[in-house]
PDB file of N, CA and C in Angstrom:
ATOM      1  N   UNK A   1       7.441 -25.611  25.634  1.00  0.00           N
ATOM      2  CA  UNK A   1       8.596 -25.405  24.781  1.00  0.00           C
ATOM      3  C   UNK A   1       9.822 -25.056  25.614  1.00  0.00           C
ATOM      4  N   UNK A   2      10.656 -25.347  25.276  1.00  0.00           N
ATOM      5  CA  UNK A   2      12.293 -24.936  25.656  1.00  0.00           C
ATOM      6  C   UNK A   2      12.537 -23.821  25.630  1.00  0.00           C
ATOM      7  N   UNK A   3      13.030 -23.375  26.579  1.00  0.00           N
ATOM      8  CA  UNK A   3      13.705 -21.966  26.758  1.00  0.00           C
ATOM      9  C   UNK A   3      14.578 -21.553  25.464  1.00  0.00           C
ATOM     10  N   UNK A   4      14.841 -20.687  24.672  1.00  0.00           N
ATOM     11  CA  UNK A   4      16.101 -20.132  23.876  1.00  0.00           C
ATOM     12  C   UNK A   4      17.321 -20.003  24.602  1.00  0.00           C
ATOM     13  N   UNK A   5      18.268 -20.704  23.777  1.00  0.00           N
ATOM     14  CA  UNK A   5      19.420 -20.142  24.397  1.00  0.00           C
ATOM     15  C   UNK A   5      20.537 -19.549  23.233  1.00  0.00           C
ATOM     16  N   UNK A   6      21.006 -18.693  23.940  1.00  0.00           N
ATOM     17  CA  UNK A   6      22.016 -18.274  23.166  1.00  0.00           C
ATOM     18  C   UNK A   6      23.411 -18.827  22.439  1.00  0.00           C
ATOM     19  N   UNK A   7      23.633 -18.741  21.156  1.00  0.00           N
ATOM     20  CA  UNK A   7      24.688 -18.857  21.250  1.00  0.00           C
ATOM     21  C   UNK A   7      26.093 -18.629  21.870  1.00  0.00           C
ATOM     22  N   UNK A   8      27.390 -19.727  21.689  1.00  0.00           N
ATOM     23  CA  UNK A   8      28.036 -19.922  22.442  1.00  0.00           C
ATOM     24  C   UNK A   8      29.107 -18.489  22.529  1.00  0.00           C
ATOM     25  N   UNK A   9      28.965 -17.827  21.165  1.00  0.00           N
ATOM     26  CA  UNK A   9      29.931 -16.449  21.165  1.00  0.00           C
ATOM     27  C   UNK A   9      28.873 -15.078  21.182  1.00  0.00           C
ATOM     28  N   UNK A  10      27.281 -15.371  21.555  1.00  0.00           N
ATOM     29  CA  UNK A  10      27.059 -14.609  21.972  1.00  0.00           C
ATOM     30  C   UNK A  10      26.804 -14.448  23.428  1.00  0.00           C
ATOM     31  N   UNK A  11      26.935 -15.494  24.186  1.00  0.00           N
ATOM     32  CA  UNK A  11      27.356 -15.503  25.507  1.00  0.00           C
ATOM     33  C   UNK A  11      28.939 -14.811  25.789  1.00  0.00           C
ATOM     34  N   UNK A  12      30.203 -15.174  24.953  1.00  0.00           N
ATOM     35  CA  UNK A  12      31.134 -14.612  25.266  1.00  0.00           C
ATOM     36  C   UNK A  12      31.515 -12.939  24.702  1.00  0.00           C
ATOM     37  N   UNK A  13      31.024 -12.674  24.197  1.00  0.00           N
ATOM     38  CA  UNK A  13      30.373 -10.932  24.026  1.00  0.00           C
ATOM     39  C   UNK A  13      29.541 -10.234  24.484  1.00  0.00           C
ATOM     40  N   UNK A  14      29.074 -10.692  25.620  1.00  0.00           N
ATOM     41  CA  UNK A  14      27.802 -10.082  26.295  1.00  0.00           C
ATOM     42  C   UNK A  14      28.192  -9.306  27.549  1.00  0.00           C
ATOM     43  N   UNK A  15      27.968  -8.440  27.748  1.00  0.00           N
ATOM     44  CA  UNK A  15      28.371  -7.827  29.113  1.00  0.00           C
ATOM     45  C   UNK A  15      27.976  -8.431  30.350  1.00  0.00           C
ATOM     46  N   UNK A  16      28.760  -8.211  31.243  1.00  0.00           N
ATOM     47  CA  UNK A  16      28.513  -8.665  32.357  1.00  0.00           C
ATOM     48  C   UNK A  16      27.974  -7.484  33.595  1.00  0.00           C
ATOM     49  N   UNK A  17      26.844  -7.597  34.499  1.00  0.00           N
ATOM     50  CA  UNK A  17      26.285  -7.307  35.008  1.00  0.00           C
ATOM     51  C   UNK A  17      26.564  -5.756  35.687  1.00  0.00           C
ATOM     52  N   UNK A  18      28.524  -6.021  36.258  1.00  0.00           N
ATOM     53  CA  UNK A  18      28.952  -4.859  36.494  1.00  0.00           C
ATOM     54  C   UNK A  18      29.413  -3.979  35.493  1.00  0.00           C
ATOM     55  N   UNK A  19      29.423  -4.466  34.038  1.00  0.00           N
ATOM     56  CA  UNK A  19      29.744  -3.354  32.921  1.00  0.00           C
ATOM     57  C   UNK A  19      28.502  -2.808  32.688  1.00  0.00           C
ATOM     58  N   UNK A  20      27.454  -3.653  32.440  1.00  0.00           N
ATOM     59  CA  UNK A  20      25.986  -2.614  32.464  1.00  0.00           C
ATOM     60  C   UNK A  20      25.682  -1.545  33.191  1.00  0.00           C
ATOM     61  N   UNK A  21      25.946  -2.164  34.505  1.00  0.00           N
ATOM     62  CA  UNK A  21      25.929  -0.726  35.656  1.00  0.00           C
ATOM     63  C   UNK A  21      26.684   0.241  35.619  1.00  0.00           C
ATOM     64  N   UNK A  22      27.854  -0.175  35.004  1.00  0.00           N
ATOM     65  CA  UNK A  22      29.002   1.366  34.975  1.00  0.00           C
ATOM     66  C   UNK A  22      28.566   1.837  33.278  1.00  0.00           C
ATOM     67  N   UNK A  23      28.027   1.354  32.489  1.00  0.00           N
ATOM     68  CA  UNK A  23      27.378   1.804  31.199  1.00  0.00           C
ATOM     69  C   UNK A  23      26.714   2.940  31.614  1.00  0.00           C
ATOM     70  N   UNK A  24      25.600   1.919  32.086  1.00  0.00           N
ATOM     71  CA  UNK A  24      24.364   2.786  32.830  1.00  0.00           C
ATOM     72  C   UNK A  24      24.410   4.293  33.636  1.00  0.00           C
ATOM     73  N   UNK A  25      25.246   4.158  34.578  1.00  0.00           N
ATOM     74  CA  UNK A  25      25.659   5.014  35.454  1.00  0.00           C
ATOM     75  C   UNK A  25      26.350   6.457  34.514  1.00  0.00           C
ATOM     76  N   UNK A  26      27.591   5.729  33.312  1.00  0.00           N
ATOM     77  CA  UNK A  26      27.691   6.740  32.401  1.00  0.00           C
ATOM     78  C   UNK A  26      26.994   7.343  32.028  1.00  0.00           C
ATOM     79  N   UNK A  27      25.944   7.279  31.445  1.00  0.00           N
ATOM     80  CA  UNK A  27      24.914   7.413  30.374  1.00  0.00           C
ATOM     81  C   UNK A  27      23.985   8.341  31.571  1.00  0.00           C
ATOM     82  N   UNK A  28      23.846   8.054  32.726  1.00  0.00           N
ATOM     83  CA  UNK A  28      22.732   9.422  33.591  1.00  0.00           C
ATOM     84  C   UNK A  28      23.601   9.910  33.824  1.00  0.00           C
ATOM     85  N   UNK A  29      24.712  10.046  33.872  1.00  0.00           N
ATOM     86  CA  UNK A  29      25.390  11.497  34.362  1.00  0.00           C
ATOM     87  C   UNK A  29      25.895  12.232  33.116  1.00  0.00           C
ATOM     88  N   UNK A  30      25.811  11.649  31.957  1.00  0.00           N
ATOM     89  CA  UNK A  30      25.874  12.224  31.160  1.00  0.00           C
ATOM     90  C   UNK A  30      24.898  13.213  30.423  1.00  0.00           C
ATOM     91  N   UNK A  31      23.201  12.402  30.763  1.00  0.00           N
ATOM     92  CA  UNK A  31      22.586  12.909  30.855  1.00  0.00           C
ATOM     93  C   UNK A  31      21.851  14.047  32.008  1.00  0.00           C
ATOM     94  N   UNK A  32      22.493  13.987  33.246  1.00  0.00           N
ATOM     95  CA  UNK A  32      22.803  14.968  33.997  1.00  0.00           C
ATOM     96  C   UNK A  32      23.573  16.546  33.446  1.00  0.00           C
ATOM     97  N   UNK A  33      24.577  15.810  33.169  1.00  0.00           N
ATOM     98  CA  UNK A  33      25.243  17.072  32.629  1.00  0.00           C
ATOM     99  C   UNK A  33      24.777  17.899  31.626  1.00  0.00           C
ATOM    100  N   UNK A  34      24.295  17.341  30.894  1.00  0.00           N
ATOM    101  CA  UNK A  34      23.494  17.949  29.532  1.00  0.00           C
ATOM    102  C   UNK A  34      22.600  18.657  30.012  1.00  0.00           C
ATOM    103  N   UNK A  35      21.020  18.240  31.014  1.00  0.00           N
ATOM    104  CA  UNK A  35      20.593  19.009  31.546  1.00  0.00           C
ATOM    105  C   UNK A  35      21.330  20.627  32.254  1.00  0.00           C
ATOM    106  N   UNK A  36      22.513  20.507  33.230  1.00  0.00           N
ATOM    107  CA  UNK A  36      22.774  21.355  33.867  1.00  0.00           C
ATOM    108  C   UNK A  36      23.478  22.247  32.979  1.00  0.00           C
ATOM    109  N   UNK A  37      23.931  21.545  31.696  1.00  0.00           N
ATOM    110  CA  UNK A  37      24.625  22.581  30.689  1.00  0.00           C
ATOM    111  C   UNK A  37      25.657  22.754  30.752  1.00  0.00           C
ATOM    112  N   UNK A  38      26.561  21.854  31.438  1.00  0.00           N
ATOM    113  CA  UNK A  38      28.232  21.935  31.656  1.00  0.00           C
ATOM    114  C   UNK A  38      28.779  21.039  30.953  1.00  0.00           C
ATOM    115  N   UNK A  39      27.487  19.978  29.682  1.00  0.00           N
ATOM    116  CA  UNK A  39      28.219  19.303  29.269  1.00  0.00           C
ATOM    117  C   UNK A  39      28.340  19.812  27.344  1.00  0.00           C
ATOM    118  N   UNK A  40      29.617  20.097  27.306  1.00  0.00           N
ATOM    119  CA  UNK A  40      29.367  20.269  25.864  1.00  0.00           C
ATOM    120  C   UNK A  40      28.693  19.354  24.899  1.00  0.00           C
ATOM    121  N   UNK A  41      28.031  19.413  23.777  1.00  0.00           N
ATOM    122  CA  UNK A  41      27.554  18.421  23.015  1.00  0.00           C
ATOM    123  C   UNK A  41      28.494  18.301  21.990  1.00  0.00           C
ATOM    124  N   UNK A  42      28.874  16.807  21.924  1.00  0.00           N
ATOM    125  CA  UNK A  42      30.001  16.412  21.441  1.00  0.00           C
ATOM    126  C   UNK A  42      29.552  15.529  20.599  1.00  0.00           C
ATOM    127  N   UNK A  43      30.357  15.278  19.158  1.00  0.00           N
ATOM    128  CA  UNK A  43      29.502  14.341  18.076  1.00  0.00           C
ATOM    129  C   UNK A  43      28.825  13.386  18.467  1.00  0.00           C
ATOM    130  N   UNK A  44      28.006  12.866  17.664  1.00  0.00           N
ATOM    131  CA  UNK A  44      27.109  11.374  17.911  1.00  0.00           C
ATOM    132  C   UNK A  44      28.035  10.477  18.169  1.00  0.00           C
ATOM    133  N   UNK A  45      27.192   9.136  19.004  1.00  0.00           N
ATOM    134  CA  UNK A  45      28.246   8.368  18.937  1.00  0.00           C
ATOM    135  C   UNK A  45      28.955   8.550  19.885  1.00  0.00           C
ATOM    136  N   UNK A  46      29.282   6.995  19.888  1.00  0.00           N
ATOM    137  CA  UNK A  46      30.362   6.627  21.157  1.00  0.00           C
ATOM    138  C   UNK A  46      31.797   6.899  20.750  1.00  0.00           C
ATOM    139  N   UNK A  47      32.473   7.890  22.117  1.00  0.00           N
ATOM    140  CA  UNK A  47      33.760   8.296  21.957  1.00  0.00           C
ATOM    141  C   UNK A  47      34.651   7.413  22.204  1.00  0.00           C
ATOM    142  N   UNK A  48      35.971   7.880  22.613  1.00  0.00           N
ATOM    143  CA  UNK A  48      36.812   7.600  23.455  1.00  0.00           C
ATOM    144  C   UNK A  48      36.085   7.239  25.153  1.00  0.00           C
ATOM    145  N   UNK A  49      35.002   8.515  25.134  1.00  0.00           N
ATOM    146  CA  UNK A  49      34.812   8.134  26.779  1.00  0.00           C
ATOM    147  C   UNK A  49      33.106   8.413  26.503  1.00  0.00           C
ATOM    148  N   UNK A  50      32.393   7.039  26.853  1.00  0.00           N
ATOM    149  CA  UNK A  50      30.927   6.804  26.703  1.00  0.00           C
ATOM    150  C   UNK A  50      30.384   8.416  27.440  1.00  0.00           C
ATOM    151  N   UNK A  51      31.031   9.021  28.279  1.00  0.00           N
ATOM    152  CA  UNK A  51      30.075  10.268  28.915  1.00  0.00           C
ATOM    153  C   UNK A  51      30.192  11.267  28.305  1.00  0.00           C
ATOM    154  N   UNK A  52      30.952  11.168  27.001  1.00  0.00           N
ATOM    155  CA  UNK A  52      30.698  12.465  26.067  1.00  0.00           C
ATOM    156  C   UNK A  52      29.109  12.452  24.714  1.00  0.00           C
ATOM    157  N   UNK A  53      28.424  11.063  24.869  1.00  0.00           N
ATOM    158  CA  UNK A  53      27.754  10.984  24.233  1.00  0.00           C
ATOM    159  C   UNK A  53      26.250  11.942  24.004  1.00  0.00           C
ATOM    160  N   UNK A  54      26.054  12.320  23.230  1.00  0.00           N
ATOM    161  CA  UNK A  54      25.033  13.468  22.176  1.00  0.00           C
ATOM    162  C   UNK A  54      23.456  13.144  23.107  1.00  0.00           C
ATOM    163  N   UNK A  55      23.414  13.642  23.671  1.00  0.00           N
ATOM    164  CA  UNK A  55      21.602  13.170  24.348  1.00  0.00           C
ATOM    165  C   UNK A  55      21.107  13.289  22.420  1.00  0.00           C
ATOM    166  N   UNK A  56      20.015  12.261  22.319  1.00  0.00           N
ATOM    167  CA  UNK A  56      19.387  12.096  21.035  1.00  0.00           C
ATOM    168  C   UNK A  56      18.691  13.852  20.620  1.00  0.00           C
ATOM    169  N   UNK A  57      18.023  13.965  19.939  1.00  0.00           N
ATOM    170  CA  UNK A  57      16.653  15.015  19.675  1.00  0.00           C
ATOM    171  C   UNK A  57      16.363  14.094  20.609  1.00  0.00           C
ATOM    172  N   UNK A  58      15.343  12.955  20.218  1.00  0.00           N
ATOM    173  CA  UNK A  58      14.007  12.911  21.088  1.00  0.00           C
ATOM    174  C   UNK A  58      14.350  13.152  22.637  1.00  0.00           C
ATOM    175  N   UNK A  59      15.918  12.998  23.706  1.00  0.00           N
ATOM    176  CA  UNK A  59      15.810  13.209  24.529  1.00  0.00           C
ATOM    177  C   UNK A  59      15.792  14.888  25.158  1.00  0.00           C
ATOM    178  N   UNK A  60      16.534  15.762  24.239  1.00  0.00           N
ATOM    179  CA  UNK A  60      16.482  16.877  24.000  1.00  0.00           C
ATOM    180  C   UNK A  60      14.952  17.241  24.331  1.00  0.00           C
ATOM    181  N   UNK A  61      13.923  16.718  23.388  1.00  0.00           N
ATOM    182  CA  UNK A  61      12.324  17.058  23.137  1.00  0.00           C
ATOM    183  C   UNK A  61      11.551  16.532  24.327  1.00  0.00           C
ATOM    184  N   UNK A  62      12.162  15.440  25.085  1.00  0.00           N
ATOM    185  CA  UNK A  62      11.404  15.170  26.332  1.00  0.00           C
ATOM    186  C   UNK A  62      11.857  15.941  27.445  1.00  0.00           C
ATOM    187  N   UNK A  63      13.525  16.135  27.590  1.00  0.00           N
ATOM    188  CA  UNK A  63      13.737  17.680  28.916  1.00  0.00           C
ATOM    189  C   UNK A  63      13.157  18.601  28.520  1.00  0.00           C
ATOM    190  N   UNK A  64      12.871  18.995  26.853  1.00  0.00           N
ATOM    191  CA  UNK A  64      12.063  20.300  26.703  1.00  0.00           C
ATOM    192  C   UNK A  64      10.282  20.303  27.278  1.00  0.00           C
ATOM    193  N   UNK A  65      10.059  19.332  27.318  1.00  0.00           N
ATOM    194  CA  UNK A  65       8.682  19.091  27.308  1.00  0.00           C
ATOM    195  C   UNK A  65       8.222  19.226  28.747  1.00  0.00           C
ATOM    196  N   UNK A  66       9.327  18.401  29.447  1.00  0.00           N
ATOM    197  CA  UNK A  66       9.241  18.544  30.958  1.00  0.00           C
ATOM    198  C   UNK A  66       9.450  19.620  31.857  1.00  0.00           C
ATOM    199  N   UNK A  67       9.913  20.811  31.018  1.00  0.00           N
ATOM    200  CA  UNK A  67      10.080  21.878  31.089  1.00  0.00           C
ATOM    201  C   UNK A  67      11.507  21.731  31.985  1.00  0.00           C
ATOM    202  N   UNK A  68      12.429  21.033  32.206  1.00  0.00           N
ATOM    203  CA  UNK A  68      13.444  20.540  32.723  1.00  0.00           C
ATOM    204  C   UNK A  68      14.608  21.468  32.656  1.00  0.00           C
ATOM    205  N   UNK A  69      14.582  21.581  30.817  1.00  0.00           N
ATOM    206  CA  UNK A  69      15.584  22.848  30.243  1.00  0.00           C
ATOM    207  C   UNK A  69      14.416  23.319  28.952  1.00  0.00           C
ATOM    208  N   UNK A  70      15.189  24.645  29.049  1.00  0.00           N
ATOM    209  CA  UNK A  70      14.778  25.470  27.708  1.00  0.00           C
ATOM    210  C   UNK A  70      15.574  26.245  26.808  1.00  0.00           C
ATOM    211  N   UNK A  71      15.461  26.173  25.806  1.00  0.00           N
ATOM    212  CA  UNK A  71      15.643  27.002  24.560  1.00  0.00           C
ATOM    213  C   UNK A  71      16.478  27.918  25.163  1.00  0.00           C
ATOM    214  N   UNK A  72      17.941  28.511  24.893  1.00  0.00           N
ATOM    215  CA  UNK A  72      18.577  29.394  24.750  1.00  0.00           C
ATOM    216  C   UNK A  72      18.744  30.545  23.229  1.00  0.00           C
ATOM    217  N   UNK A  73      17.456  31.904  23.568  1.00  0.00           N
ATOM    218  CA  UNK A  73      17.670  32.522  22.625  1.00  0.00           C
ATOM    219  C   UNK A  73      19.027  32.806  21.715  1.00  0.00           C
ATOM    220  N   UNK A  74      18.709  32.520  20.078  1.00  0.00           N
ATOM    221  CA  UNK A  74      20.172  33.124  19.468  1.00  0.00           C
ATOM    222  C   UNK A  74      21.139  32.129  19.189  1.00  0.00           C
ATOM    223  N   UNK A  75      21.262  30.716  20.474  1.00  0.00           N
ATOM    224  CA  UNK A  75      22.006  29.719  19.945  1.00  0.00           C
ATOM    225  C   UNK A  75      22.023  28.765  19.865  1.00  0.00           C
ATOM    226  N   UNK A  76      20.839  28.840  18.724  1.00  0.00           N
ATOM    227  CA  UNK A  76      20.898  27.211  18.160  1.00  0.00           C
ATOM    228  C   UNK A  76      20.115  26.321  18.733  1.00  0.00           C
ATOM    229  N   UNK A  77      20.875  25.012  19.612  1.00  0.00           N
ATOM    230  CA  UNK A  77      20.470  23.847  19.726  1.00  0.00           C
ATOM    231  C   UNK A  77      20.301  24.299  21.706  1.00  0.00           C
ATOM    232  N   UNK A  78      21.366  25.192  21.846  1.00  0.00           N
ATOM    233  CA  UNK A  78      21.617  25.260  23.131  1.00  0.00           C
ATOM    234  C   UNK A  78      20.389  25.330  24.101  1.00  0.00           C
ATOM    235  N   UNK A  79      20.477  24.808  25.655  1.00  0.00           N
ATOM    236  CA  UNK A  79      19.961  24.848  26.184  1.00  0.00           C
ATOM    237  C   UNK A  79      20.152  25.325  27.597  1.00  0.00           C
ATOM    238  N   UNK A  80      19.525  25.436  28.335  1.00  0.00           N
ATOM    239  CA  UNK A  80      19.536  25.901  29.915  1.00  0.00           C
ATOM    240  C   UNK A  80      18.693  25.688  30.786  1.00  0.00           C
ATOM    241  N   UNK A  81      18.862  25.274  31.994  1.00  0.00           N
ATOM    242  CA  UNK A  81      18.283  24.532  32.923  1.00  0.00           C
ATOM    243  C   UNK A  81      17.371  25.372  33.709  1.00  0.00           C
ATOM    244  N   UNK A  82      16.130  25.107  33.507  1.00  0.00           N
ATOM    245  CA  UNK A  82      15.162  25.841  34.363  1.00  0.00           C
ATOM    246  C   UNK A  82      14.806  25.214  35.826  1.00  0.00           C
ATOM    247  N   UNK A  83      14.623  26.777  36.634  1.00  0.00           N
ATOM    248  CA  UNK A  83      13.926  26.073  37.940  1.00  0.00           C
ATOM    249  C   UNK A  83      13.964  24.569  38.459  1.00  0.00           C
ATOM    250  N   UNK A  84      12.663  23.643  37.589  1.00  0.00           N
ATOM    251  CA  UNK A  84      12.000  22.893  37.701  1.00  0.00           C
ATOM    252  C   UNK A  84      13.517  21.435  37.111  1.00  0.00           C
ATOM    253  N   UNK A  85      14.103  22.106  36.004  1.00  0.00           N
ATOM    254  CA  UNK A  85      15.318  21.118  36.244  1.00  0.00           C
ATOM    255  C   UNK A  85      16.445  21.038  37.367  1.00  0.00           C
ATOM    256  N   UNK A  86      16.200  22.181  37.659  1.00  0.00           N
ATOM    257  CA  UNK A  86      17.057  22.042  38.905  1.00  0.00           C
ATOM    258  C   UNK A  86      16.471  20.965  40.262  1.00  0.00           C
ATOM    259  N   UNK A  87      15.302  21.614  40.362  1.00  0.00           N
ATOM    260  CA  UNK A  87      14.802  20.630  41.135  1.00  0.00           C
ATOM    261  C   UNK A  87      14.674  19.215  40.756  1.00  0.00           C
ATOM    262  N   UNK A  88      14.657  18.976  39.349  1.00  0.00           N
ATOM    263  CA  UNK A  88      14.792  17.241  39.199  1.00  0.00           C
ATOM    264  C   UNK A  88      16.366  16.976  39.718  1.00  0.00           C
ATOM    265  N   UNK A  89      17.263  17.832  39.583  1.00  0.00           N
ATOM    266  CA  UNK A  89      18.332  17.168  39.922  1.00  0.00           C
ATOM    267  C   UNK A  89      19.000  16.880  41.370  1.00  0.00           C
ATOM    268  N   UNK A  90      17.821  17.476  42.135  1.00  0.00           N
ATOM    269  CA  UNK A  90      17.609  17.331  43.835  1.00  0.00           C
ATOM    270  C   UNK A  90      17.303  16.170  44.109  1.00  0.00           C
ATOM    271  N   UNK A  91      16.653  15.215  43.000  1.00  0.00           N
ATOM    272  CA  UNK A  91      15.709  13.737  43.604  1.00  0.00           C
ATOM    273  C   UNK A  91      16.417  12.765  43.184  1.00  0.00           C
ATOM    274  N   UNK A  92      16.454  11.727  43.605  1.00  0.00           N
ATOM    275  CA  UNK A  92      17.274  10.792  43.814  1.00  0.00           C
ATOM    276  C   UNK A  92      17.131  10.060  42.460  1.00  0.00           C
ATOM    277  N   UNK A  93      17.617   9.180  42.100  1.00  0.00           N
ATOM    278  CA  UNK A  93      17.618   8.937  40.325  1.00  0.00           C
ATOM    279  C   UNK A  93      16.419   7.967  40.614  1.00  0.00           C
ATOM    280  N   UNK A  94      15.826   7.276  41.304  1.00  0.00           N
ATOM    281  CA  UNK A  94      14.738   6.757  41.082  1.00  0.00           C
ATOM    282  C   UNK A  94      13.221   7.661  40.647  1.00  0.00           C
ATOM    283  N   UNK A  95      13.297   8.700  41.385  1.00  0.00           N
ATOM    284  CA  UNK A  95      12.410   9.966  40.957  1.00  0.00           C
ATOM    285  C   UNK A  95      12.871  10.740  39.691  1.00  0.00           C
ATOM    286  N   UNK A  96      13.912  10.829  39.684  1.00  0.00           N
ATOM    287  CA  UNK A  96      14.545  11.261  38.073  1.00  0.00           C
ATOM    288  C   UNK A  96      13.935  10.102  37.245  1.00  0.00           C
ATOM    289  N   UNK A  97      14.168   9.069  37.250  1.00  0.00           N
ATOM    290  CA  UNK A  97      13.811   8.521  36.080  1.00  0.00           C
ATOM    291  C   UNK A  97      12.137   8.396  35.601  1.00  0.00           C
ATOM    292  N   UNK A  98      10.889   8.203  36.968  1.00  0.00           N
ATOM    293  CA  UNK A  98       9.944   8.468  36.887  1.00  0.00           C
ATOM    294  C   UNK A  98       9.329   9.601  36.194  1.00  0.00           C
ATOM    295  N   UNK A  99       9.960  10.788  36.688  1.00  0.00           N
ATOM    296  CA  UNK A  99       9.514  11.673  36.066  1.00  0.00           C
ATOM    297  C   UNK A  99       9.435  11.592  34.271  1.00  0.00           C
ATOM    298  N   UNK A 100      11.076  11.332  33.692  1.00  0.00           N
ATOM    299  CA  UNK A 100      11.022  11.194  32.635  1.00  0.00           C
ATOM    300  C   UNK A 100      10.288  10.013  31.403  1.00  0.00           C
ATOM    301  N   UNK A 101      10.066   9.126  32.182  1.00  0.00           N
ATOM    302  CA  UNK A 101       8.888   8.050  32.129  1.00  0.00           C
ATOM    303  C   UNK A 101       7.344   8.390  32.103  1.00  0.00           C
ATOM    304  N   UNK A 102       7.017   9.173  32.836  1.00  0.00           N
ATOM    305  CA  UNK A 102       5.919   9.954  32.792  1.00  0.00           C
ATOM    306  C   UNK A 102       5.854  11.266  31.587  1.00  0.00           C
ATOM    307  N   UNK A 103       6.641  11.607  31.585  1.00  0.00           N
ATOM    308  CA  UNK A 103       6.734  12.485  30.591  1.00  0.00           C
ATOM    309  C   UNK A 103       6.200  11.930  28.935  1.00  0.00           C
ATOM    310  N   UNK A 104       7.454  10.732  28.690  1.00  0.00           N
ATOM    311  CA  UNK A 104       7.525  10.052  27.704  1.00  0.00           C
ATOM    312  C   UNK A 104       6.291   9.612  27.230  1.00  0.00           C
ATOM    313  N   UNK A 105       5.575   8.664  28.736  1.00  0.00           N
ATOM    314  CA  UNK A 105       4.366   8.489  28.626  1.00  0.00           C
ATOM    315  C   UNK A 105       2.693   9.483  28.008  1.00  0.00           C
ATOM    316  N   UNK A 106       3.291  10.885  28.396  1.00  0.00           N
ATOM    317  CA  UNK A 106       2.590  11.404  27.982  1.00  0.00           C
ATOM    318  C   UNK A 106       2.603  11.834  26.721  1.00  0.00           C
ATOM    319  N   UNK A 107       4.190  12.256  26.149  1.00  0.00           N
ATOM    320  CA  UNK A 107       4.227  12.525  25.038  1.00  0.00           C
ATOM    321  C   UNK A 107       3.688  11.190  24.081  1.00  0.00           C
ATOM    322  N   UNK A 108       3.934  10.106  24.082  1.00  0.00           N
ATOM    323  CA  UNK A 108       3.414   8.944  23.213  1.00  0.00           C
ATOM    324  C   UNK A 108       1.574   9.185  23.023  1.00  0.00           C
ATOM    325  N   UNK A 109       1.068   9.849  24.080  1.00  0.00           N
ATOM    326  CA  UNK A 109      -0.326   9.707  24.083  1.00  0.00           C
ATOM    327  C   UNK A 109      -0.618  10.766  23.348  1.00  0.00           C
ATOM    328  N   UNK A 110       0.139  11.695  23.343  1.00  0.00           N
ATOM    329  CA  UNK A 110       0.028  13.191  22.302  1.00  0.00           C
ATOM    330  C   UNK A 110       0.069  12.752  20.496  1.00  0.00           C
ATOM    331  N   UNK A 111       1.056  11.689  20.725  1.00  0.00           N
ATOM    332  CA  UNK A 111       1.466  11.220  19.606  1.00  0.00           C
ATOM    333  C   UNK A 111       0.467  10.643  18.597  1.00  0.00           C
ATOM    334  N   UNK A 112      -0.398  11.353  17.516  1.00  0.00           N
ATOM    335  CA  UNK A 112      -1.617  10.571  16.685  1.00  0.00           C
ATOM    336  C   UNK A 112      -1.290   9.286  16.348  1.00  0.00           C
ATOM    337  N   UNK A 113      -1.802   7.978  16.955  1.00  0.00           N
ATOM    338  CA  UNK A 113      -1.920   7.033  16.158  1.00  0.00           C
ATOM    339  C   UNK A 113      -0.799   6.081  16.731  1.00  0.00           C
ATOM    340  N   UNK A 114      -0.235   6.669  17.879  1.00  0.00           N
ATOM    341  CA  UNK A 114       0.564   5.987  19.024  1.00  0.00           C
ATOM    342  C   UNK A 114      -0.323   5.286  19.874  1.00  0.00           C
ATOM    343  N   UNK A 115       0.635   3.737  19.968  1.00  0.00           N
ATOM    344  CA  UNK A 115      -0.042   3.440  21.113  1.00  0.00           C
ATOM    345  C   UNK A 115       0.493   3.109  22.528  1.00  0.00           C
ATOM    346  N   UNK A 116      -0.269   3.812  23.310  1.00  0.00           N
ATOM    347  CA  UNK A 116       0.491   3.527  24.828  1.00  0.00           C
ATOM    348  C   UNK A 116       0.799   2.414  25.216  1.00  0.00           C
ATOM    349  N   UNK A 117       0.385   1.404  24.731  1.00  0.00           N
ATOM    350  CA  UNK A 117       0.509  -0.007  25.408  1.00  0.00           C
ATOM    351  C   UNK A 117       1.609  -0.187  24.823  1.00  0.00           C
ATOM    352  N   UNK A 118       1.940  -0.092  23.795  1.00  0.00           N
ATOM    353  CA  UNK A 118       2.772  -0.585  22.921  1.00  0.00           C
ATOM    354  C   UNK A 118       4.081   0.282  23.384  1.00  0.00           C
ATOM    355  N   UNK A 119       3.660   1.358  23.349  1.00  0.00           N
ATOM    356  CA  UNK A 119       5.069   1.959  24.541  1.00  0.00           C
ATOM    357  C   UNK A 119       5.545   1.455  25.628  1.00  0.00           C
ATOM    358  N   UNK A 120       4.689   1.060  26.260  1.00  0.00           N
ATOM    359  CA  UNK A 120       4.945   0.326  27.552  1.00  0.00           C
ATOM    360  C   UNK A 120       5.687  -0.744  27.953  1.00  0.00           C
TER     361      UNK A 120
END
């Protein structure tokens, strides 16, 4: 069979290789910051500037899990960077992202009636 191809205006709306990477690049240091706690949490949703964006719950529930950050008694949603997040933020983003991959991985297997493959 023939390859799919896209339409002709969804080829001209599609990002190009170096906007993914500066997406991308937004989006871990944003999620950097959130970990270290210097980043305020700012509504859902894309702003004015993609690095103000809301880490989800579920990403919230996987730094919690990883023990990365924890629970700030008294307020709320807030969080704070333990030890062990500090040290993720020593490793180079290829080990950052493993870790949180592994994590994920494990939480899906915690998950009743999840399936790992299907995560995968």
């Amino acid at each position: 069979p023939e390859a799919a191809t896209l339409p002709p205006a969804a080829l001209e709306r599609a990002p190009c290789a170096a906007e993914i990477d500066s997406c991308t690049e937004e989006h871990w240091e944003a999620l950097l910051l959130y970990v270290v706690g210097s980043s305020p949490l700012p509504p859902q949703g894309l702003g004015s500037s993609s690095t103000q964006i809301r880490p989800r719950l579920h990403i919230t529930s996987l730094l919690l899990k990883a023990g990365l950050v924890s629970r700030v008694d008294g307020q709320g949603e807030a969080v704070a960077i333990t030890e062990a997040g500090f040290q993720f933020l020593l490793m180079d983003m290829q080990a950052q992202l493993w870790v949180l991959l592994k994590q994920y991985v494990h939480l899906a297997e915690d998950d009743a009636g999840v399936d790992v493959g299907a995560v995968m």
